[in-house]
Protein backbone atom coordinates (compact mmCIF):
# COMPACT_ATOMS: atom_id res chain seq x y z
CA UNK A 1 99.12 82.92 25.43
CA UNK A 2 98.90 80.25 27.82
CA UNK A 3 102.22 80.40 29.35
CA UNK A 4 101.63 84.32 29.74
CA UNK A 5 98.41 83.27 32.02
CA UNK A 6 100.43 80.28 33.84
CA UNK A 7 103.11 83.08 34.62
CA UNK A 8 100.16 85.34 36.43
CA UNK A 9 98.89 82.68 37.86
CA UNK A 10 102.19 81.68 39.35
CA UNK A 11 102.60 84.87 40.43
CA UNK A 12 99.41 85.87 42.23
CA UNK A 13 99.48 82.32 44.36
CA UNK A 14 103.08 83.37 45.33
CA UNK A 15 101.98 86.59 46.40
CA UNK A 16 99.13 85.93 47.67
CA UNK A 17 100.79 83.04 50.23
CA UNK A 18 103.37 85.90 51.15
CA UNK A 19 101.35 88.21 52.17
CA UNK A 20 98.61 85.75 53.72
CA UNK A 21 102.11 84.30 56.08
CA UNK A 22 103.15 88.05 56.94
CA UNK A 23 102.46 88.63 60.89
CA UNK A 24 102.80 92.28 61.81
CA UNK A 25 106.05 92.01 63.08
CA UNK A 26 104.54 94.31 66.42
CA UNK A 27 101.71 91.83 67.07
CA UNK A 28 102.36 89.39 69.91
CA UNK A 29 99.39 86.88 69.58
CA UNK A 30 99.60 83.64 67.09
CA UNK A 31 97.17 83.45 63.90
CA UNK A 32 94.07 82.63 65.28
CA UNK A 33 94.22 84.11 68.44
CA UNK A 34 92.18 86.89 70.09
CA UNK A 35 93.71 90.24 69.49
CA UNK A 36 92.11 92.33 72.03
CA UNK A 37 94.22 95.38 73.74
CA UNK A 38 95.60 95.00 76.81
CA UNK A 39 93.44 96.78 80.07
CA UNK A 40 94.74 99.82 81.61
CA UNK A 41 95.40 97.74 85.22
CA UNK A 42 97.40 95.33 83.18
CA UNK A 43 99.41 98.42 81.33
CA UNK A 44 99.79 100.50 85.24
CA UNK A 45 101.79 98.03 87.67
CA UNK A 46 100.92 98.26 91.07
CA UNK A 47 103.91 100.31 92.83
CA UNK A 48 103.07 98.14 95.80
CA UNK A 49 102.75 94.62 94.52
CA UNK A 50 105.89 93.54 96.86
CA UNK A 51 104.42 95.19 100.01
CA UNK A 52 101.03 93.98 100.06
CA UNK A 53 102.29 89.97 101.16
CA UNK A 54 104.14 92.75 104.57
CA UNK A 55 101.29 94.22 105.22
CA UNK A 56 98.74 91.06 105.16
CA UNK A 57 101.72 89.42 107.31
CA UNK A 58 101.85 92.28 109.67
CA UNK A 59 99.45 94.82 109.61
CA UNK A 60 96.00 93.03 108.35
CA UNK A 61 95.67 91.06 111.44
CA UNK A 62 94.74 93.85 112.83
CA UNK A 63 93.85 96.70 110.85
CA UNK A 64 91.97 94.97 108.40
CA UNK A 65 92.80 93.76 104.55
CA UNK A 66 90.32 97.37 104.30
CA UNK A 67 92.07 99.62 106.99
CA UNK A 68 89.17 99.33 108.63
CA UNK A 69 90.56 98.08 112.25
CA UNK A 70 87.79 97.59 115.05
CA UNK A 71 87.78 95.56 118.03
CA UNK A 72 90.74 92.41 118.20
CA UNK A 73 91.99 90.28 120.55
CA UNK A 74 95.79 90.23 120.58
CA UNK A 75 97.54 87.77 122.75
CA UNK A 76 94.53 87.88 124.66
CA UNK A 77 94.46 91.33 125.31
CA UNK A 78 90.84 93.20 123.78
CA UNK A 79 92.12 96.35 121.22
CA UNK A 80 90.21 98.68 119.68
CA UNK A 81 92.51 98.86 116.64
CA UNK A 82 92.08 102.26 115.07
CA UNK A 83 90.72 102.78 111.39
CA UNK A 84 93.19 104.26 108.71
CA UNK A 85 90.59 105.78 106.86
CA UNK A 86 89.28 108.01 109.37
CA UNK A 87 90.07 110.02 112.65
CA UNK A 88 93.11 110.63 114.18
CA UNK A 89 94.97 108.53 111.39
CA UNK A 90 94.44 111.37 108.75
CA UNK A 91 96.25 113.89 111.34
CA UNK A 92 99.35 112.29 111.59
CA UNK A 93 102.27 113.24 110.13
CA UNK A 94 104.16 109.86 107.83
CA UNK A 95 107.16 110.57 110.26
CA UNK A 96 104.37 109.64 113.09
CA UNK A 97 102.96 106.95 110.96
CA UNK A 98 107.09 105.45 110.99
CA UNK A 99 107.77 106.24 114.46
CA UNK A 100 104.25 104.57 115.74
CA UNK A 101 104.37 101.05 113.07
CA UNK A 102 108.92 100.76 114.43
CA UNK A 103 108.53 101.49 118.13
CA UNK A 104 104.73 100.54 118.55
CA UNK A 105 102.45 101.90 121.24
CA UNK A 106 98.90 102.12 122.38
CA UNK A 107 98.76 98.61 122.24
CA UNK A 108 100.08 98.11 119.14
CA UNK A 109 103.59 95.83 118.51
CA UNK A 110 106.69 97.38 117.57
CA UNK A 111 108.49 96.49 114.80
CA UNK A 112 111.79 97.29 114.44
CA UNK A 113 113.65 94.82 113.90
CA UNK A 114 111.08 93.22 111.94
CA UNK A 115 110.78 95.08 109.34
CA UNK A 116 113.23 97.43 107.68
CA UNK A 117 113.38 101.50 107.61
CA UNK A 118 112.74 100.83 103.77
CA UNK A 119 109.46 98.69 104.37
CA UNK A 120 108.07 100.84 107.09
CA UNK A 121 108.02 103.73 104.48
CA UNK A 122 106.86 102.11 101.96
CA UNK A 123 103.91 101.16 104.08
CA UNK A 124 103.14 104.57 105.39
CA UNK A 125 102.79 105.12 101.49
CA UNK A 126 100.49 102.02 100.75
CA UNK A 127 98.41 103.41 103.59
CA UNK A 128 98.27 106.66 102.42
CA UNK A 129 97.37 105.66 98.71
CA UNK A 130 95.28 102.46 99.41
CA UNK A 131 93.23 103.79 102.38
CA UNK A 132 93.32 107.52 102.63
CA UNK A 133 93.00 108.29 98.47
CA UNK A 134 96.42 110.66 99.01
């Protein structure tokens, strides 16, 4: 009888060491750490991650890291910089929006030549999403 028991005893350490080394094989984090799910911001990427360094380089200046704009003083000239969020800015059209950030106006800069086609509708975008909620 006691080999039988040695046997089952063999057998159950064995077993249990296998199944106490199995790692779901869908699991990322190593025994011991935290398991918590990811957050929804970390699972939605942020369609404008590359654009945000352009507009803080070009547009923030003035306009605000808000949209906000307000008074500035541009190459010592006084602006009232217009605010994204409200006014005129929610009547224009994004081919206005284009045509007013690559051939400037009003006081503001052009940039063409500065920026490409590609970034200057991507930020008419940004500003639509980030400051207007469209």
């Amino acid at each position: 009888m006691k080999p039988l028991k040695l046997v089952v005893l063999v057998g159950f350490v064995i077993t249990f060491i296998v199944a106490c080394s199995k790692q779901d094989p869908n699991s990322s984090t190593a025994p011991g750490a935290s398991s918590s799910p990811a957050t929804s911001s970390a699972a939605t990427p942020d369609e404008f991650a590359s654009l945000r360094p352009v507009f803080k380089e070009n547009c923030s200046k003035c306009h605000g890291d808000t949209g906000e704009g307000g008074p500035v003083t541009v190459d010592g000239k006084k602006l009232r910089v217009p605010s994204f969020k409200s006014g005129h800015a929610l009547k224009h059209t994004d081919e206005d929006f284009a045509d007013q950030i690559m051939n400037g106006g009003e006081g503001m800069p052009k940039f063409k030549g500065k920026l490409t086609p590609e970034q200057v509708n991507q930020l008419v975008k940004f500003v639509r999403k980030e400051f207007q909620g469209k």
